[in-house]
C-alpha atoms as a PDB file:
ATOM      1  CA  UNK A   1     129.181 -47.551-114.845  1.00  0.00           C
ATOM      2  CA  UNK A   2     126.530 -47.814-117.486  1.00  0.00           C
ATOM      3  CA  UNK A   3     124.611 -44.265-117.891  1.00  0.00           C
ATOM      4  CA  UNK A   4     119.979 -44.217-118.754  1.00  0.00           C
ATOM      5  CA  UNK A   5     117.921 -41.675-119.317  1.00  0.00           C
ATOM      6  CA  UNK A   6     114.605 -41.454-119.453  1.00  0.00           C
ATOM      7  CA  UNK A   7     111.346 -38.925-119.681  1.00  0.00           C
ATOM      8  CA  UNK A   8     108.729 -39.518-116.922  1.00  0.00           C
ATOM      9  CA  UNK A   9     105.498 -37.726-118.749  1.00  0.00           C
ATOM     10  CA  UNK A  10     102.561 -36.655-117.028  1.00  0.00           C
ATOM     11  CA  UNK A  11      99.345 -35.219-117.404  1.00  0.00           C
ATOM     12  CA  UNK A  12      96.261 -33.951-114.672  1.00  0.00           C
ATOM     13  CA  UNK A  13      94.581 -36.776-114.092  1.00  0.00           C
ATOM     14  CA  UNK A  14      90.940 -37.427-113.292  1.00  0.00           C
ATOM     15  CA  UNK A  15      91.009 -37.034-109.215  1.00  0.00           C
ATOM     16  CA  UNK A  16      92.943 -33.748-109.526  1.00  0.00           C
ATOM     17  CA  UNK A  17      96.331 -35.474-109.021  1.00  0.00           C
ATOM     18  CA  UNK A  18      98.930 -36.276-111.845  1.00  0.00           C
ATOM     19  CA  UNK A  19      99.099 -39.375-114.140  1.00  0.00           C
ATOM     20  CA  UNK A  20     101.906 -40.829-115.701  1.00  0.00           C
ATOM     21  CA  UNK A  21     102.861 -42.623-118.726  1.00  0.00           C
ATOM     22  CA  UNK A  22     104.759 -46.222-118.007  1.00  0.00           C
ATOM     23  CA  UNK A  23     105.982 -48.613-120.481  1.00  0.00           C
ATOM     24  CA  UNK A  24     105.496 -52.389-119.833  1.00  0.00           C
ATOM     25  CA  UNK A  25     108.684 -54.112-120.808  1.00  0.00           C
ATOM     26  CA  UNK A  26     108.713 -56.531-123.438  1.00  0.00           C
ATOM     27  CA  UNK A  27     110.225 -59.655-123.791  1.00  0.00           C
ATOM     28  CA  UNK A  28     109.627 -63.522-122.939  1.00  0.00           C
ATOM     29  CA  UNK A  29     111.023 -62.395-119.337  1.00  0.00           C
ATOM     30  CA  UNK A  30     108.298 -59.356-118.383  1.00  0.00           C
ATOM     31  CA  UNK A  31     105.342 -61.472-120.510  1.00  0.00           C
ATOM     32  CA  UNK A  32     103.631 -62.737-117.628  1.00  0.00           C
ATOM     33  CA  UNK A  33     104.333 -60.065-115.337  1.00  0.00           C
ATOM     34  CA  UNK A  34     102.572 -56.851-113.829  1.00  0.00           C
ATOM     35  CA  UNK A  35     103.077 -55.355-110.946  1.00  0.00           C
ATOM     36  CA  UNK A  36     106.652 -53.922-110.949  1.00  0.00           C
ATOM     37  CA  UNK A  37     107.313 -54.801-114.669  1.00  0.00           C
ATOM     38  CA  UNK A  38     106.763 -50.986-115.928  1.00  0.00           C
ATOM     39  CA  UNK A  39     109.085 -48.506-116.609  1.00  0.00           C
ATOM     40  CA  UNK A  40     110.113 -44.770-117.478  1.00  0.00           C
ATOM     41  CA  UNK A  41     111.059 -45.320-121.391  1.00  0.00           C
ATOM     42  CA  UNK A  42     114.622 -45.183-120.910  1.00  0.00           C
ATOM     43  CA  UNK A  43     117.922 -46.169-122.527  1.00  0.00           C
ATOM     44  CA  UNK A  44     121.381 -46.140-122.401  1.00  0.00           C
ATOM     45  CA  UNK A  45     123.950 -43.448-123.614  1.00  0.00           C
ATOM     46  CA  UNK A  46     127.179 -43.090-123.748  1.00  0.00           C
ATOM     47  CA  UNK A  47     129.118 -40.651-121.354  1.00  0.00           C
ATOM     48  CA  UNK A  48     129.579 -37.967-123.977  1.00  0.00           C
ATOM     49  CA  UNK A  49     125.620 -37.696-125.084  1.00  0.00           C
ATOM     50  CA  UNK A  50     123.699 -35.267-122.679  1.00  0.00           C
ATOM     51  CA  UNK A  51     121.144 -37.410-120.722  1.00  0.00           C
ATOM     52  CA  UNK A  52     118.139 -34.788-122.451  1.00  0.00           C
ATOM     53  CA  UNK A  53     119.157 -35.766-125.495  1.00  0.00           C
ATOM     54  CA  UNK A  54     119.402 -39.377-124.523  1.00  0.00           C
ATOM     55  CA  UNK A  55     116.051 -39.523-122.891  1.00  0.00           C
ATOM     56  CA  UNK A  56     114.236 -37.872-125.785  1.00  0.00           C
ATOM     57  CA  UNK A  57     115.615 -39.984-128.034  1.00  0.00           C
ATOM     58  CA  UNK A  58     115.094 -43.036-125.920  1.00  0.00           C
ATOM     59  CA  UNK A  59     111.512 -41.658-125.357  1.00  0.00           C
ATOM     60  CA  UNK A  60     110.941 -41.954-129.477  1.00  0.00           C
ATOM     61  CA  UNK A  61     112.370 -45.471-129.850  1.00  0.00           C
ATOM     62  CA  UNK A  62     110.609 -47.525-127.360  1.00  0.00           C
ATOM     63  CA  UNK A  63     106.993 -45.297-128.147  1.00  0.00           C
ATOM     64  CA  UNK A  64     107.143 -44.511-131.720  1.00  0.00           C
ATOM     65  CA  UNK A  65     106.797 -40.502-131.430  1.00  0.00           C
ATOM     66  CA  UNK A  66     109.134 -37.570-130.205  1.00  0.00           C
ATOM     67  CA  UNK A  67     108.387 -36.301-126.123  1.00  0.00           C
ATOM     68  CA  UNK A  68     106.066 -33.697-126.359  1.00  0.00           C
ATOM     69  CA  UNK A  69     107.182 -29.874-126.493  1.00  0.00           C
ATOM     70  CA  UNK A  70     107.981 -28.224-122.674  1.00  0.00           C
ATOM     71  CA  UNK A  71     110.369 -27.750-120.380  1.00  0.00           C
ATOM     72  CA  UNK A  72     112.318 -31.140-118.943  1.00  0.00           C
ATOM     73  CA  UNK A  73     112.463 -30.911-115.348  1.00  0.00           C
ATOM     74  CA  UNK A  74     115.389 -32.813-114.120  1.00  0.00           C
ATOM     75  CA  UNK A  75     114.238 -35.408-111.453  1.00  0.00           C
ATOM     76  CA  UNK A  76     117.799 -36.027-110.539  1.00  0.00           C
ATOM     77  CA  UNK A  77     119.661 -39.957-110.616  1.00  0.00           C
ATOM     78  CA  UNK A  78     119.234 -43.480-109.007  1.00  0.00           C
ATOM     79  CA  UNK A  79     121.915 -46.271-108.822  1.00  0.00           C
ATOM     80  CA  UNK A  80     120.881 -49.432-109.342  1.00  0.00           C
ATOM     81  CA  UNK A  81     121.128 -52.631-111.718  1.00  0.00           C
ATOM     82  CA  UNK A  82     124.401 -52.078-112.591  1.00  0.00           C
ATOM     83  CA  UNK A  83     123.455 -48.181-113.863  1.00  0.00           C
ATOM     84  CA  UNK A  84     122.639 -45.227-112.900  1.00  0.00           C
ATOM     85  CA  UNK A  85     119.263 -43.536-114.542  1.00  0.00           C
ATOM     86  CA  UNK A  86     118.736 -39.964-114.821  1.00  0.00           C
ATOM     87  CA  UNK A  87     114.954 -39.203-115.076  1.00  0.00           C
ATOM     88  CA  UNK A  88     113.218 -35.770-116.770  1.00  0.00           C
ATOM     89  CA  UNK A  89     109.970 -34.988-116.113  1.00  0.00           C
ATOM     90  CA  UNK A  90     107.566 -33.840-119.065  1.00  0.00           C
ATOM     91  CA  UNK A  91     104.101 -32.274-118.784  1.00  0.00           C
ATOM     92  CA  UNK A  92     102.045 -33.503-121.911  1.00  0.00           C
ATOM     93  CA  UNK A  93     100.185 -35.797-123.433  1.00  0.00           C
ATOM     94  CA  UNK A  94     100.407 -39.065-125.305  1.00  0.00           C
ATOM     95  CA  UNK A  95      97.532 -42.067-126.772  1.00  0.00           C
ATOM     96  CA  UNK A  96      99.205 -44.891-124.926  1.00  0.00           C
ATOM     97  CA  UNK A  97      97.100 -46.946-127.394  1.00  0.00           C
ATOM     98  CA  UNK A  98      99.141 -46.254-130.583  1.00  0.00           C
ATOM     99  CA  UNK A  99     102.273 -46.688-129.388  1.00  0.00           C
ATOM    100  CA  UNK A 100     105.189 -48.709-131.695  1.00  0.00           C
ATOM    101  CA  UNK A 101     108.330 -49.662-130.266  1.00  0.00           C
ATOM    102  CA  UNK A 102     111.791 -50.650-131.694  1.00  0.00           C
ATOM    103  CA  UNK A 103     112.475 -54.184-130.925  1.00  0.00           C
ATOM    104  CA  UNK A 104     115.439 -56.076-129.424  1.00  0.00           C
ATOM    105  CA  UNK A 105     116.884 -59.970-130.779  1.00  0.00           C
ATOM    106  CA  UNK A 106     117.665 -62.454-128.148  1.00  0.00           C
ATOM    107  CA  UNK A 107     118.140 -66.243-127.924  1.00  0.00           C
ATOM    108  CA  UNK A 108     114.544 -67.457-127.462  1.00  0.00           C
ATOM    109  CA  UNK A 109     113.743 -70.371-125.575  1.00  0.00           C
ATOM    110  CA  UNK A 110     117.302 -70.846-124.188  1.00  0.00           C
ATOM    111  CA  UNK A 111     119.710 -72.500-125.375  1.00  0.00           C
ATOM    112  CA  UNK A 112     117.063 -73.363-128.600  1.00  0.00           C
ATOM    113  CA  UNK A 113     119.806 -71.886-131.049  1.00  0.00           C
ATOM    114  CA  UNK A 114     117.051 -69.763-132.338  1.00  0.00           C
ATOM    115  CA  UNK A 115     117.098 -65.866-132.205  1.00  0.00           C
ATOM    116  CA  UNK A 116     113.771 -64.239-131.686  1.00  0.00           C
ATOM    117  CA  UNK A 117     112.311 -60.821-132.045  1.00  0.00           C
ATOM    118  CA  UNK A 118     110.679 -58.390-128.868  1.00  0.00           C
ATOM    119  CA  UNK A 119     109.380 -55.136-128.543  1.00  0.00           C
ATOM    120  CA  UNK A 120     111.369 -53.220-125.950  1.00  0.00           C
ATOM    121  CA  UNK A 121     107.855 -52.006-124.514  1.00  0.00           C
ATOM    122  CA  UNK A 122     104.800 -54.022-125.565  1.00  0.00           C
ATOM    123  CA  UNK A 123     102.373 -51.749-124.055  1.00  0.00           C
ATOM    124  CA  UNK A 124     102.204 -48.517-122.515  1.00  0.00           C
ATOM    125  CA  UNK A 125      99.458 -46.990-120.102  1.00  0.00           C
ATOM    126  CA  UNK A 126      98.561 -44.162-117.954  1.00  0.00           C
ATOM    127  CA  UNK A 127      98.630 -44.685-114.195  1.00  0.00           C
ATOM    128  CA  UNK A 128      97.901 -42.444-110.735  1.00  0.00           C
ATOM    129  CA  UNK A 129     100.598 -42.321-108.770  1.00  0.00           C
ATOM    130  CA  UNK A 130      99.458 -44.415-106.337  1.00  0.00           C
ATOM    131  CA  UNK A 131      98.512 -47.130-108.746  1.00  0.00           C
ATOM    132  CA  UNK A 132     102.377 -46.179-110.714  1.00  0.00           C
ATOM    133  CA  UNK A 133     104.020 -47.224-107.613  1.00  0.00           C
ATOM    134  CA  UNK A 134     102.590 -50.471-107.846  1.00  0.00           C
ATOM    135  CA  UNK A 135     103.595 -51.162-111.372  1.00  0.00           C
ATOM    136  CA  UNK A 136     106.866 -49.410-111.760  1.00  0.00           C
ATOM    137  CA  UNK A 137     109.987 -51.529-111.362  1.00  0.00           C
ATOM    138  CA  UNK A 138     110.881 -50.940-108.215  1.00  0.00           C
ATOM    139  CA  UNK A 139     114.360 -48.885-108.417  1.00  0.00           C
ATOM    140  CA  UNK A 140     112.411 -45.973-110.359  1.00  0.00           C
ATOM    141  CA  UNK A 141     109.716 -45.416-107.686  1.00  0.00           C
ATOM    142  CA  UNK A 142     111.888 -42.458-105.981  1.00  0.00           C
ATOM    143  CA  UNK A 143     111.343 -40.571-109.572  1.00  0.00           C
ATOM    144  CA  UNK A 144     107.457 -40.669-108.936  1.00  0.00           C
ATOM    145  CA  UNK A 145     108.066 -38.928-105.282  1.00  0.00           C
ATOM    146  CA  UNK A 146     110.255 -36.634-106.814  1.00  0.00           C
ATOM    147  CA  UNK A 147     107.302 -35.914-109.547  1.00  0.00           C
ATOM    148  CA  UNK A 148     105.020 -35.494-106.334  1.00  0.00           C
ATOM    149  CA  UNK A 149     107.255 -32.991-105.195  1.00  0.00           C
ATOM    150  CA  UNK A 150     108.305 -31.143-107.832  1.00  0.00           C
ATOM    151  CA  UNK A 151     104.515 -30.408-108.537  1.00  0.00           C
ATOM    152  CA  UNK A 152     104.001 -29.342-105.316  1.00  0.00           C
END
């Protein structure tokens, strides 16, 4: 089973309550797409990385700068897609704004022979919970209860 990791970061928000930082996913597939097209930034590792490590580093590739300092809190696993994603969460901040992702190749328009280029998160932005539940892919909503929770 393929292992992810990711860092869920959040800050007080506004109304009191916490915001998080989601990545949009990039690519021709997510392009037109909003509601449930965000994500943790997350990536694979392989069994013998530990998942902090793996998430921080994940966290750097797909938004250009290293997690924040604090403690990670762990926010425990989900099975889905094939995987299973461990989640941290991170108090800190972040300017979604200036974000710069590394970039994946794929065949692009199918079967055109040609290989194009994609960011593996085209944008980022901070999001309530309420309104994160509505954009997060929908296998990673748990982690934003568990967030809930784990701030009491």
């Amino acid at each position: 089973m393929r292992r992810s990791a990711g860092i869920l970061l959040h800050r007080p928000g506004g109304d009191g309550g916490p915001e998080v930082l989601l990545g949009h996913m990039g690519g021709p597939f997510w392009a037109r797409k909003d509601d449930h097209a965000w994500s943790i930034p997350k990536g694979e590792y392989p069994p013998d990385e530990d998942p902090r490590e793996a998430a921080a580093r994940e966290f750097a590739e797909e938004l250009g700068s290293p997690p924040p300092d604090g403690p990670l809190v762990d926010l425990g696993s989900v099975r889905g897609s094939g995987k299973v994603i461990t989640a941290f969460a991170l108090r800190g901040d972040l300017d979604a704004e200036r974000i710069v992702s590394n970039v994946f190749e794929m065949e692009w328009p199918p079967r055109s022979g040609r290989c194009q280029r994609f960011p593996e998160v085209d944008r980022a932005a901070w999001f309530d919970l309420s309104t994160a539940r509505v954009k997060i892919v929908k296998g990673q909503a748990v982690f934003l209860d568990r967030l809930a929770a784990a701030l009491g």
